[in-house]
N, C-alpha and C. Protein backbone atom coordinates (compact mmCIF):
# COMPACT_ATOMS: atom_id res chain seq x y z
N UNK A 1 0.82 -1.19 0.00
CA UNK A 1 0.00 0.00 0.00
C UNK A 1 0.86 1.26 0.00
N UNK A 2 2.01 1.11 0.45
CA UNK A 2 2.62 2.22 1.03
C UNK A 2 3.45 2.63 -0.97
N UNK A 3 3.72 1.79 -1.55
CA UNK A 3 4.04 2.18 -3.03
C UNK A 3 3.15 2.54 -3.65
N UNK A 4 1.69 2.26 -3.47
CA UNK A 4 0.50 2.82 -4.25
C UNK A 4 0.30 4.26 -3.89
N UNK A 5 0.83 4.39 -2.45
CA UNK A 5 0.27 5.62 -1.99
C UNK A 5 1.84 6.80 -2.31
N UNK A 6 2.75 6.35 -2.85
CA UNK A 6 3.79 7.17 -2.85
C UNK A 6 3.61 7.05 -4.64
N UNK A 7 2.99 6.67 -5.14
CA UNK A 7 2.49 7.26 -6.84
C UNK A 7 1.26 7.81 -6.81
N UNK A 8 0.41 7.86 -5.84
CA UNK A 8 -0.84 8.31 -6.30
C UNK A 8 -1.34 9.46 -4.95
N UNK A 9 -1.31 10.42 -5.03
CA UNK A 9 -1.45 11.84 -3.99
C UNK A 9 -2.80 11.35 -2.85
N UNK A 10 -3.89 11.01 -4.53
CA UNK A 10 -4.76 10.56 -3.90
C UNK A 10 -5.12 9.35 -3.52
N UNK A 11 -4.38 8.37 -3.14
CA UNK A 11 -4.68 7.33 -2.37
C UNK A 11 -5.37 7.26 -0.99
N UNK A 12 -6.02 6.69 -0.86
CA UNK A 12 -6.79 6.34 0.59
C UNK A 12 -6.36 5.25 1.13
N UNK A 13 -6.55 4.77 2.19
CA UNK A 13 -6.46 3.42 2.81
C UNK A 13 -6.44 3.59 4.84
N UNK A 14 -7.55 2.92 4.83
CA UNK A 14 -7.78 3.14 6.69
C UNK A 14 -7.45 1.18 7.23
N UNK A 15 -6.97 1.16 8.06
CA UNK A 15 -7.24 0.04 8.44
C UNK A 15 -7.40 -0.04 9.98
N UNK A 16 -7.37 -1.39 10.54
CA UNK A 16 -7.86 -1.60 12.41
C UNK A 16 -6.49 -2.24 12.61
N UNK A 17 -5.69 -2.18 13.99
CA UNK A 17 -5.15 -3.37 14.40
C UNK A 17 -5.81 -3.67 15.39
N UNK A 18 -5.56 -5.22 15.86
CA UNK A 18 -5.82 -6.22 17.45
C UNK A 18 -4.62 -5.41 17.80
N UNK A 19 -4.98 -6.32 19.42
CA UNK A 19 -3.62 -5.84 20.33
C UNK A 19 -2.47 -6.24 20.24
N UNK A 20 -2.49 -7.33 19.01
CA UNK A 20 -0.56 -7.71 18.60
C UNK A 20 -0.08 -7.11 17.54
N UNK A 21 -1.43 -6.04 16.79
CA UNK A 21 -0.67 -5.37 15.76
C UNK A 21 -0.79 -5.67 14.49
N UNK A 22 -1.66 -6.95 14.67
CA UNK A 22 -2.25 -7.52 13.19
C UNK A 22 -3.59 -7.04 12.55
N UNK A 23 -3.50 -6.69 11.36
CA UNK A 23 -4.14 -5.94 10.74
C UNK A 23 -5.50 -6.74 10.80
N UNK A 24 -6.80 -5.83 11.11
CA UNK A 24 -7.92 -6.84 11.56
C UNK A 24 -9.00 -6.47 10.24
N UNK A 25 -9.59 -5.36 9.60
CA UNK A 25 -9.77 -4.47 8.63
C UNK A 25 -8.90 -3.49 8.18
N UNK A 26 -9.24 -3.48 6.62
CA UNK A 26 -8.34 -2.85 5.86
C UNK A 26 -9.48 -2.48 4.77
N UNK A 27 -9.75 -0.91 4.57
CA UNK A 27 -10.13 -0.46 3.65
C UNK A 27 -9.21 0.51 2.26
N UNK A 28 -9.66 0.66 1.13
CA UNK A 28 -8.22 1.43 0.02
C UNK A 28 -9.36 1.67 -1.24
N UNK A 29 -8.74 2.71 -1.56
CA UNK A 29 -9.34 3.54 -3.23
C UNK A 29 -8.57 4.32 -3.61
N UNK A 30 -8.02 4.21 -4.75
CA UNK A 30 -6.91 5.19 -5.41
C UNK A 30 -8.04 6.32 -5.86
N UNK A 31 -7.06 7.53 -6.27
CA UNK A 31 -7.56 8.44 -6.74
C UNK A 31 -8.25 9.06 -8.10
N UNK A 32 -8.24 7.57 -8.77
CA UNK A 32 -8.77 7.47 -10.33
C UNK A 32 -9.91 7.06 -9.52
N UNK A 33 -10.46 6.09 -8.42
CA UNK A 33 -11.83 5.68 -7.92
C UNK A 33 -12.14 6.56 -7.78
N UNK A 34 -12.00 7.64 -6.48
CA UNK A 34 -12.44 9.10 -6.37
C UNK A 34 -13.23 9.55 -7.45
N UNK A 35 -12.27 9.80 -8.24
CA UNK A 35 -12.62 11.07 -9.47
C UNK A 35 -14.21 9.96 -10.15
N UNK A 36 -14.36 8.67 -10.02
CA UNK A 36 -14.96 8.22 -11.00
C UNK A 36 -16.15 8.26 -9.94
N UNK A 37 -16.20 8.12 -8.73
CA UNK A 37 -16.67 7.93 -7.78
C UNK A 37 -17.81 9.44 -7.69
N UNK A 38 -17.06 10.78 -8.09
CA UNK A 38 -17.74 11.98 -8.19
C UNK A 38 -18.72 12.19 -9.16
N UNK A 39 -18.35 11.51 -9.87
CA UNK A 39 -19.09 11.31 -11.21
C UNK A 39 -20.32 10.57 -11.29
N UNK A 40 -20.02 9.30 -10.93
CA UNK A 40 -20.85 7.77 -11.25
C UNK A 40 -21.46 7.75 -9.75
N UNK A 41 -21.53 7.89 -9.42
CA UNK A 41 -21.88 7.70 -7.63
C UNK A 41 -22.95 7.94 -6.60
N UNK A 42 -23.85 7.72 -7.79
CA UNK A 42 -25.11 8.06 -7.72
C UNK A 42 -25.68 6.80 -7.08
N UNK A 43 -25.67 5.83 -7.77
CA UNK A 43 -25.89 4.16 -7.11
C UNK A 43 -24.80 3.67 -6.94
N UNK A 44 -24.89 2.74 -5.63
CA UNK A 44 -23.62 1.93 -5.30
C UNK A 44 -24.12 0.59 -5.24
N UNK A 45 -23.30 -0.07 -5.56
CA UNK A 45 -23.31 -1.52 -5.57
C UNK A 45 -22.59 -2.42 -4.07
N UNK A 46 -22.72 -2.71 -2.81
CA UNK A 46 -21.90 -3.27 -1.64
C UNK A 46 -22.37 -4.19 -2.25
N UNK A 47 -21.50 -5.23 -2.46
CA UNK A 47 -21.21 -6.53 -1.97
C UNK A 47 -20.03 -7.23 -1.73
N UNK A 48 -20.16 -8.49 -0.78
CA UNK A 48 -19.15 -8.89 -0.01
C UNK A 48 -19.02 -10.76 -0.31
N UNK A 49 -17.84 -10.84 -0.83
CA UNK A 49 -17.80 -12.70 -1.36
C UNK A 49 -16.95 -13.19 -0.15
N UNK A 50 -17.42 -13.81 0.39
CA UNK A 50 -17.37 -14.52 1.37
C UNK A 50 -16.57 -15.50 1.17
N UNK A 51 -14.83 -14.92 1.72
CA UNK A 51 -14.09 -16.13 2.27
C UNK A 51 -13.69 -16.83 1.44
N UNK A 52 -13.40 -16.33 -0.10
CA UNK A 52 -13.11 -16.38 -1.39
C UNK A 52 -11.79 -16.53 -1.64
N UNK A 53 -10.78 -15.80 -0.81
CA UNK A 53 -9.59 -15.60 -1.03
C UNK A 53 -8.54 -15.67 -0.02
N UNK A 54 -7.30 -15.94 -0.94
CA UNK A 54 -6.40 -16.78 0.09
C UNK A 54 -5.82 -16.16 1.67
N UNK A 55 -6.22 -14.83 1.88
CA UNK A 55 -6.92 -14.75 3.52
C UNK A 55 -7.48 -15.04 3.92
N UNK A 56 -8.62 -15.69 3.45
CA UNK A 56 -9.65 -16.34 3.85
C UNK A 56 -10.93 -15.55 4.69
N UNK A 57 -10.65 -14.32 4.20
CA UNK A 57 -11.66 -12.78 4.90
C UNK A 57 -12.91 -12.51 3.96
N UNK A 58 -13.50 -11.97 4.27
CA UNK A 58 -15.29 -11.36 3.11
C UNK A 58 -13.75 -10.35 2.62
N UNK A 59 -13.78 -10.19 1.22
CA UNK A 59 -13.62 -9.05 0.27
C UNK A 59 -15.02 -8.56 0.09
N UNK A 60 -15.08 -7.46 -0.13
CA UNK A 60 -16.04 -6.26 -0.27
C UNK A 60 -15.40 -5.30 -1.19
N UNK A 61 -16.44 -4.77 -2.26
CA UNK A 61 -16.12 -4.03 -3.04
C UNK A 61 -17.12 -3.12 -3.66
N UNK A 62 -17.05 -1.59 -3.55
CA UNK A 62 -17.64 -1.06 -3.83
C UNK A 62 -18.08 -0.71 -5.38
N UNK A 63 -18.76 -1.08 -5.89
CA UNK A 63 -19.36 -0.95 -7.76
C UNK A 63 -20.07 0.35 -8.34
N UNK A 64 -19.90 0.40 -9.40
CA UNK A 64 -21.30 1.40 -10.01
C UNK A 64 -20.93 1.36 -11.22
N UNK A 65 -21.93 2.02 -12.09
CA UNK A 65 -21.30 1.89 -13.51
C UNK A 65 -21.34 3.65 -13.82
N UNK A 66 -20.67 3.70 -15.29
CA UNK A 66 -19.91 4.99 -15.69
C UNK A 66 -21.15 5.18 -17.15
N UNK A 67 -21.09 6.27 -17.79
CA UNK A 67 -21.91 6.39 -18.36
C UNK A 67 -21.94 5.57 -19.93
N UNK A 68 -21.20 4.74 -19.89
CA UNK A 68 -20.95 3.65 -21.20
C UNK A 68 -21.56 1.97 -20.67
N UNK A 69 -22.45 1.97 -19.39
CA UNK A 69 -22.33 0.81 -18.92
C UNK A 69 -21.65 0.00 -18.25
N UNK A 70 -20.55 0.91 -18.34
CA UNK A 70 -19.22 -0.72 -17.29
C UNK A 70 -18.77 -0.40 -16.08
N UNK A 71 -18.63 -1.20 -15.73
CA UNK A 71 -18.20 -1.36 -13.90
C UNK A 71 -17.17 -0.34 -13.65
N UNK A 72 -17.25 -0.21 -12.70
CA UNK A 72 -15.95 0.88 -12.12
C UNK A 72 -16.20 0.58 -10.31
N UNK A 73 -14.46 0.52 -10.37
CA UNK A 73 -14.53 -0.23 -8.74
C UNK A 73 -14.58 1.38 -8.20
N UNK A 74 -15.10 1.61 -6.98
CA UNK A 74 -14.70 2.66 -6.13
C UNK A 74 -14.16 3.05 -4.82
N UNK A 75 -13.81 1.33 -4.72
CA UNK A 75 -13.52 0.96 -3.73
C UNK A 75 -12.98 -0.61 -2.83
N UNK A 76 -12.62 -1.22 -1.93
CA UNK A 76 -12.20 -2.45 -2.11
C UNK A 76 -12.07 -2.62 -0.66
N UNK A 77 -12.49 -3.44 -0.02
CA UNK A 77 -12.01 -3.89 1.55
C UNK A 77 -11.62 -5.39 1.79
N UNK A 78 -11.16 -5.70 2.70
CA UNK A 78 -10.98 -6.87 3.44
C UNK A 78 -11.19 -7.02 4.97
N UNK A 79 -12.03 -7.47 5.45
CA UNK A 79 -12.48 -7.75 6.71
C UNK A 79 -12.64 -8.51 7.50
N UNK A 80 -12.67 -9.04 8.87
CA UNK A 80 -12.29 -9.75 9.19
C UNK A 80 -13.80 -10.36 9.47
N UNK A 81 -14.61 -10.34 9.60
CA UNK A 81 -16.11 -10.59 9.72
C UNK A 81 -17.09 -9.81 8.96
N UNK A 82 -18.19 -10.27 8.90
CA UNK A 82 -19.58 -9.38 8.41
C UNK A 82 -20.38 -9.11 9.66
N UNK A 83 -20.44 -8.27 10.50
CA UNK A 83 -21.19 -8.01 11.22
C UNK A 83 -21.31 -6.49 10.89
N UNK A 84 -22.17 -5.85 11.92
CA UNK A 84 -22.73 -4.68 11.56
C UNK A 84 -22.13 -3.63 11.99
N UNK A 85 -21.07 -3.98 12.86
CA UNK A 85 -20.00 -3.14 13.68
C UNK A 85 -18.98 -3.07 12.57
N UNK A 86 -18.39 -3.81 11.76
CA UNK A 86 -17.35 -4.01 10.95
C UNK A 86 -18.06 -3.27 9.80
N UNK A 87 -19.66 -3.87 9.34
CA UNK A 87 -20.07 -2.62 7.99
C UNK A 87 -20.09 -1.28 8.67
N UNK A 88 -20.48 -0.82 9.88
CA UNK A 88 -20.83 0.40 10.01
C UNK A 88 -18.96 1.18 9.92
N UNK A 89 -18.06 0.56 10.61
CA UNK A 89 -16.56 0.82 10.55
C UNK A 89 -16.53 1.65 8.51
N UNK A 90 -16.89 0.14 7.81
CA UNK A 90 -16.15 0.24 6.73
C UNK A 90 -17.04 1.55 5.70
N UNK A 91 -18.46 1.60 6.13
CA UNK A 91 -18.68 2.51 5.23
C UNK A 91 -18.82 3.77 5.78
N UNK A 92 -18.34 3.85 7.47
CA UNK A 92 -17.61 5.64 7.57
C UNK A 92 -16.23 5.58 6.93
N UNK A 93 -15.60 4.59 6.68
CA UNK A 93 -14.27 5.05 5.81
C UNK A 93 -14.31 5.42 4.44
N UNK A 94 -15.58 4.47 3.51
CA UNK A 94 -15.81 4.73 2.70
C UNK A 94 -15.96 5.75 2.33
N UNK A 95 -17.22 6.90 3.06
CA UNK A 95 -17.94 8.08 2.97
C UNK A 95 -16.87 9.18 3.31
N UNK A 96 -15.72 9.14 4.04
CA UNK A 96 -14.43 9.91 4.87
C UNK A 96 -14.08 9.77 3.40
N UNK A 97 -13.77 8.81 2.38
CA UNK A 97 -12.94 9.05 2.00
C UNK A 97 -13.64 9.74 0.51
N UNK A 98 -14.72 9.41 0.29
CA UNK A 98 -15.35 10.37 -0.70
C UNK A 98 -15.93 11.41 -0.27
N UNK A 99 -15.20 12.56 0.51
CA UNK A 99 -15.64 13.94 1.06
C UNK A 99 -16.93 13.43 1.63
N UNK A 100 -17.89 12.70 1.88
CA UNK A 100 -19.07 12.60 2.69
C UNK A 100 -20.13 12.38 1.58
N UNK A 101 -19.68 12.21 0.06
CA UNK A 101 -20.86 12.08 -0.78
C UNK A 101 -21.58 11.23 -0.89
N UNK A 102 -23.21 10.91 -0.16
CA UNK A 102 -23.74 9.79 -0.46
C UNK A 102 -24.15 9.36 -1.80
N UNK A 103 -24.05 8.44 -1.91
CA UNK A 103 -24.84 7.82 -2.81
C UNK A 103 -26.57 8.01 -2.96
N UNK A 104 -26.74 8.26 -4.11
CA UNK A 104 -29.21 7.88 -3.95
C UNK A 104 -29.57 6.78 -3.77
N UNK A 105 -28.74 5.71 -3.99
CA UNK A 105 -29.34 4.37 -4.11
C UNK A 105 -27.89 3.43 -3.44
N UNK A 106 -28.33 2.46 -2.37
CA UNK A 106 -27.51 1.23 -2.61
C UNK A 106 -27.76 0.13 -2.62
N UNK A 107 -27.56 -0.61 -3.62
CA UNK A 107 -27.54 -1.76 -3.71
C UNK A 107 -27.01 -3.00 -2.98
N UNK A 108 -27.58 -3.99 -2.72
CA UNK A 108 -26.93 -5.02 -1.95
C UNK A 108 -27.23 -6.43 -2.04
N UNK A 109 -27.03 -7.52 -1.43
CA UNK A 109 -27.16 -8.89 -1.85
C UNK A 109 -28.53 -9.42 -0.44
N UNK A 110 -28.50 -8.12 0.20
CA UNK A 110 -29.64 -8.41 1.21
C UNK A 110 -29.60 -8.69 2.50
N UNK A 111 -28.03 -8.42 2.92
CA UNK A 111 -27.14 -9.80 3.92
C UNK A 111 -27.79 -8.42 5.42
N UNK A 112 -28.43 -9.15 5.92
CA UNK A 112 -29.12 -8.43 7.15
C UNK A 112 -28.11 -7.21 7.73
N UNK A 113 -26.73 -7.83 8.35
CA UNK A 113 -25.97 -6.80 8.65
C UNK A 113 -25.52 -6.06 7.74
N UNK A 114 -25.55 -5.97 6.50
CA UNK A 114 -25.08 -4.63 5.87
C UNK A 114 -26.02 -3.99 5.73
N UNK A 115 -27.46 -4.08 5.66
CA UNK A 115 -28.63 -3.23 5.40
C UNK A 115 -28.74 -2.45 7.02
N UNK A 116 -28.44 -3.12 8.25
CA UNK A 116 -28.54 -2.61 9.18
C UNK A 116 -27.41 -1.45 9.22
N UNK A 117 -26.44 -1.92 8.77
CA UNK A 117 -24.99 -0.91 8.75
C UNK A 117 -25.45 0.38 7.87
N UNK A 118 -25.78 0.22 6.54
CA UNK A 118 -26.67 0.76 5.96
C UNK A 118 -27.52 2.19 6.88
């Protein structure tokens, strides 16, 4: 992270440690997401694939589309659970990191704790 963020001004990235220092959540959006994010960011897309990858954590990734139809990430997490304490964490980082702009619409897969986080 620390090379992404020494090429790109606007890089973001918040994360949590436990008490040994191990990274527990980790949120990140470069500054091409931003800019697309000001734009397109009208609807958001949360969803979270569950335990998919070789951390073995929910990835979460924030979606929307651009005015040609296609995806554009605006965002990307790794977490250590889905509960509603961990969504409510990840989408004040989210919103911190897009100046506070909500979205009109978000989309989701329905998963109780993110609509509550929501």
């Amino acid at each position: 992270m620390n090379a992404l963020a020494a090429k790109d001004p606007h890089f973001f990235c918040r994360f949590t440690a436990d008490s040994e220092d191990r990274m527990v959540d980790m949120f990140w959006r470069d500054g091409h997401s931003f800019v697309d994010y000001q734009c397109y960011g009208d609807v958001l897309i949360f969803d979270s694939t569950y335990k998919t990858n070789v951390y073995n954590r929910p990835l979460v990734l924030f979606v929307g589309t651009n005015n040609h139809r296609g995806s554009i990430v605006f965002g990307a997490a790794l977490l250590s659970d889905e509960t509603v304490e961990t969504y409510t964490w990840l989408l004040r980082k989210f919103l911190d990191s897009m100046n506070g702009k909500m979205p009109k619409a978000v989309i989701t897969d329905g998963d109780e704790a993110m609509r509550t986080a929501i």
